[in-house]
N, C-alpha and C. Protein backbone atom coordinates (compact mmCIF):
# COMPACT_ATOMS: atom_id res chain seq x y z
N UNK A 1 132.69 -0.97 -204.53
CA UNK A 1 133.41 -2.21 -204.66
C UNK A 1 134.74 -2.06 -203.91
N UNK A 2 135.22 -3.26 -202.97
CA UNK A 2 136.43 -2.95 -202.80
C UNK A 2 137.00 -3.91 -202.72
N UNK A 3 138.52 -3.66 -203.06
CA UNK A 3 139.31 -4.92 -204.03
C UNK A 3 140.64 -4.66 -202.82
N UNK A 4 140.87 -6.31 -202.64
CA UNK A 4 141.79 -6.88 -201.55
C UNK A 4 143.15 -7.40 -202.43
N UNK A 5 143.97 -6.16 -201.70
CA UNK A 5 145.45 -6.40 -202.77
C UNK A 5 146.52 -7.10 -201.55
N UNK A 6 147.36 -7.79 -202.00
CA UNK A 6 148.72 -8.19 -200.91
C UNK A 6 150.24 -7.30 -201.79
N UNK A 7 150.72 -7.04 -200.85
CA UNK A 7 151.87 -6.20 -201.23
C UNK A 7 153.28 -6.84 -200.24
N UNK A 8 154.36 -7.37 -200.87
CA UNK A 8 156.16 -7.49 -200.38
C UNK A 8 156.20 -6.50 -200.11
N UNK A 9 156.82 -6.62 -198.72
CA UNK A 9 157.56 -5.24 -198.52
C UNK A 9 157.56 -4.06 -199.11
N UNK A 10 156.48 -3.90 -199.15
CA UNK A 10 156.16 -2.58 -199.68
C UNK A 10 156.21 -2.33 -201.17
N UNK A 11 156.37 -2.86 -202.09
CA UNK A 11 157.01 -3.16 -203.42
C UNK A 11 155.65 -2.61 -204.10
N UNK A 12 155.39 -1.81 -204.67
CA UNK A 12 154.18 -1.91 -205.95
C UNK A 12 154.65 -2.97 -207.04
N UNK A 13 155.24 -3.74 -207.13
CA UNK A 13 156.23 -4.55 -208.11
C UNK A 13 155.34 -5.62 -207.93
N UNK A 14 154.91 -6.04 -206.67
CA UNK A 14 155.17 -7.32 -205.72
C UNK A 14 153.24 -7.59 -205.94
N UNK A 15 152.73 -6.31 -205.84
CA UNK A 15 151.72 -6.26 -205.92
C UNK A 15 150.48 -7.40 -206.62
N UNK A 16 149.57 -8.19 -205.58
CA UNK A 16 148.52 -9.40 -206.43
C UNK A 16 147.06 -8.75 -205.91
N UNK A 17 146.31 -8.66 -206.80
CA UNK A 17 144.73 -8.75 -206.27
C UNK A 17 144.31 -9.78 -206.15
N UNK A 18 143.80 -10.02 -204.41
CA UNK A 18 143.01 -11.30 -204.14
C UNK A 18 141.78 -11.64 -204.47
N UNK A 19 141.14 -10.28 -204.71
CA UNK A 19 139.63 -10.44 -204.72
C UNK A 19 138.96 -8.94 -204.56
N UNK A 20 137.73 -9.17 -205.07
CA UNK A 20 136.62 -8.19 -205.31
C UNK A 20 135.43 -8.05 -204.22
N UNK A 21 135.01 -7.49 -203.37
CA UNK A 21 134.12 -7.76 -202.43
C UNK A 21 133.46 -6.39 -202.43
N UNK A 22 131.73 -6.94 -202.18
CA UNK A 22 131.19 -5.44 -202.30
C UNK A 22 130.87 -5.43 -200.90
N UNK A 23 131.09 -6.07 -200.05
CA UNK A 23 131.01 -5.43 -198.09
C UNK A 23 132.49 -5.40 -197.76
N UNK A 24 132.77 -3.98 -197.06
CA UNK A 24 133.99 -4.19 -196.40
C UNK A 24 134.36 -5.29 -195.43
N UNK A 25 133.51 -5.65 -194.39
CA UNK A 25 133.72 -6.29 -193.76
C UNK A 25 134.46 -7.67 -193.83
N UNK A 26 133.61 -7.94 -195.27
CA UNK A 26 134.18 -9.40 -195.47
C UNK A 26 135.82 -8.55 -196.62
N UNK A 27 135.84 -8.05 -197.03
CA UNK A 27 136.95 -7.51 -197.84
C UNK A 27 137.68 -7.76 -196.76
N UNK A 28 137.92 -7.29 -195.28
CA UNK A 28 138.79 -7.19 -194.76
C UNK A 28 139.42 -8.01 -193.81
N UNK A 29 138.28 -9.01 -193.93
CA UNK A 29 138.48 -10.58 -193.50
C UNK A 29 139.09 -11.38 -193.85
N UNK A 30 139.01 -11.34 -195.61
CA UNK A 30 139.95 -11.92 -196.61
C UNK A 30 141.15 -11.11 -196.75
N UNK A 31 141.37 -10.11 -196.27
CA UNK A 31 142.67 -9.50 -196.82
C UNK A 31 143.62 -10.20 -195.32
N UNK A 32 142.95 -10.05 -194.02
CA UNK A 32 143.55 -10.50 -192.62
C UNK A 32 144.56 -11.60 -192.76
N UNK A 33 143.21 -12.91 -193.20
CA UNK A 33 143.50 -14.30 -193.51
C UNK A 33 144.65 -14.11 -194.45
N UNK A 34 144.82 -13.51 -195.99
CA UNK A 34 145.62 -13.72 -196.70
C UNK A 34 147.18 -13.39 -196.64
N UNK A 35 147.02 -12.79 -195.45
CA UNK A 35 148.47 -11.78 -194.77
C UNK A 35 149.23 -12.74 -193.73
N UNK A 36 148.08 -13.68 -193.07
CA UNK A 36 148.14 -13.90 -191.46
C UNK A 36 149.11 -15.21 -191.57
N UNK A 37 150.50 -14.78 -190.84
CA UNK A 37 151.60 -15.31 -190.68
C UNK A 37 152.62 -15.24 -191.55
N UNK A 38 152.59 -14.63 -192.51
CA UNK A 38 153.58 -14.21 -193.80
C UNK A 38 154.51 -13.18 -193.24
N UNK A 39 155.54 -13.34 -192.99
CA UNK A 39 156.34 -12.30 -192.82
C UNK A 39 156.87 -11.08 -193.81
N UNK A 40 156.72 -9.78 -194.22
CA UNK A 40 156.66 -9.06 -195.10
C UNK A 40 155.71 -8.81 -196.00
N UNK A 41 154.79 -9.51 -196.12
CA UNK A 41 153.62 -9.57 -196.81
C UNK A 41 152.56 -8.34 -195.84
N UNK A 42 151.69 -7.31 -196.60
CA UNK A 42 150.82 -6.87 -196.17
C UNK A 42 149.63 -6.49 -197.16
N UNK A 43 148.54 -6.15 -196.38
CA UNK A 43 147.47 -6.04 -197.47
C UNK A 43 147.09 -4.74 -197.51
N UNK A 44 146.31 -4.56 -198.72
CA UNK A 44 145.80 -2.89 -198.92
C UNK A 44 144.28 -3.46 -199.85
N UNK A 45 143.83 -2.61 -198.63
CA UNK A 45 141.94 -2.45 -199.44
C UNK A 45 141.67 -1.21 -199.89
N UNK A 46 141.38 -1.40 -200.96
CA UNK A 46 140.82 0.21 -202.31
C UNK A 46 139.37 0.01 -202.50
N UNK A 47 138.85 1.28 -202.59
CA UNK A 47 137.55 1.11 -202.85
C UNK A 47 137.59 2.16 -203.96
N UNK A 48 136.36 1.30 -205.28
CA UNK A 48 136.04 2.17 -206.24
C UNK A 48 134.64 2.21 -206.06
N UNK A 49 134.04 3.54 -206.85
CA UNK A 49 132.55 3.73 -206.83
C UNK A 49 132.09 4.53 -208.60
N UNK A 50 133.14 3.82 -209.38
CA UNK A 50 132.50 4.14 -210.39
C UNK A 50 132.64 5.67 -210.93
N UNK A 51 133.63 6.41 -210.32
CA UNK A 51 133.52 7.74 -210.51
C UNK A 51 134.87 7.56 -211.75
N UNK A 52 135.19 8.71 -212.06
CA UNK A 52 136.77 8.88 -212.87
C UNK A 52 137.42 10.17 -213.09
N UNK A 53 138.79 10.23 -213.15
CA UNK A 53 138.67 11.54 -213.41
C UNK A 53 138.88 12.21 -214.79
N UNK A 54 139.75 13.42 -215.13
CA UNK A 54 139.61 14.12 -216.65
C UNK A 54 140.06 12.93 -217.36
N UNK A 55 140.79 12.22 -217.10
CA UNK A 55 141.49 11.13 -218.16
C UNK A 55 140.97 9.86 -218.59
N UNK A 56 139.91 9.66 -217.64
CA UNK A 56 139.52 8.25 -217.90
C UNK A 56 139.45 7.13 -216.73
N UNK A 57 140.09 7.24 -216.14
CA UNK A 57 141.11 6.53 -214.85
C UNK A 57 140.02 6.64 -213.71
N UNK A 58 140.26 5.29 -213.35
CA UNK A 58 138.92 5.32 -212.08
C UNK A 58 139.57 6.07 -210.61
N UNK A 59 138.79 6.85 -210.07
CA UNK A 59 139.58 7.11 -209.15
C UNK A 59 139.18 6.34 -207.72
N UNK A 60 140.51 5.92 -207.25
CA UNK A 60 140.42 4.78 -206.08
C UNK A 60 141.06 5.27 -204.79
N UNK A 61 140.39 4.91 -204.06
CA UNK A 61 140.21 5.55 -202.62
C UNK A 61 140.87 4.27 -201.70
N UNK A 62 142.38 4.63 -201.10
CA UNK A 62 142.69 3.45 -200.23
C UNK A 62 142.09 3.75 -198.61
N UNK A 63 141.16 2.58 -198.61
CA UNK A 63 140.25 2.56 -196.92
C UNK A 63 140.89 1.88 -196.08
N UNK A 64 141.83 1.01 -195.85
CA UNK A 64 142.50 0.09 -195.11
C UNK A 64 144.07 -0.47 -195.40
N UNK A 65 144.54 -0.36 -194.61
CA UNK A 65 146.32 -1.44 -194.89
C UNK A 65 146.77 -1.68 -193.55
N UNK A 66 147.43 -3.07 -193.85
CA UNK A 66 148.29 -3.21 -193.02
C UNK A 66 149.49 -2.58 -192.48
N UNK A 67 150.00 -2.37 -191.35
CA UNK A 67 151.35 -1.99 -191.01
C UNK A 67 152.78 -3.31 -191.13
């Protein structure tokens, strides 16, 4: 699964999930569009697969971001 986040200036604060997509391709289509012309705004795609580690906590793998 991979989930299409937008991020302010870098802020984890700022941080929204747009959406859930199980093909990257389109994940990263929607993350493009949701960025495209926003000044400071960028996106970050995570992918989970269901794994976790000692604690519980899914562990998430970032595959893509904007600069």
């Amino acid at each position: 699964m991979f989930h299409v986040i937008t991020e302010q200036d870098y802020s984890e604060f700022s941080r929204k999930q747009i959406g859930e997509y199980s093909k990257f391709e389109r994940a990263l289509e929607v993350a493009q569009k949701a960025v495209e012309g926003k000044k400071g705004l960028r996106y970050i795609i995570e992918k989970t697969d269901g794994h976790v580690d000692s604690y519980g906590n899914q562990i998430i793998t970032v595959v893509a971001e904007s600069e």
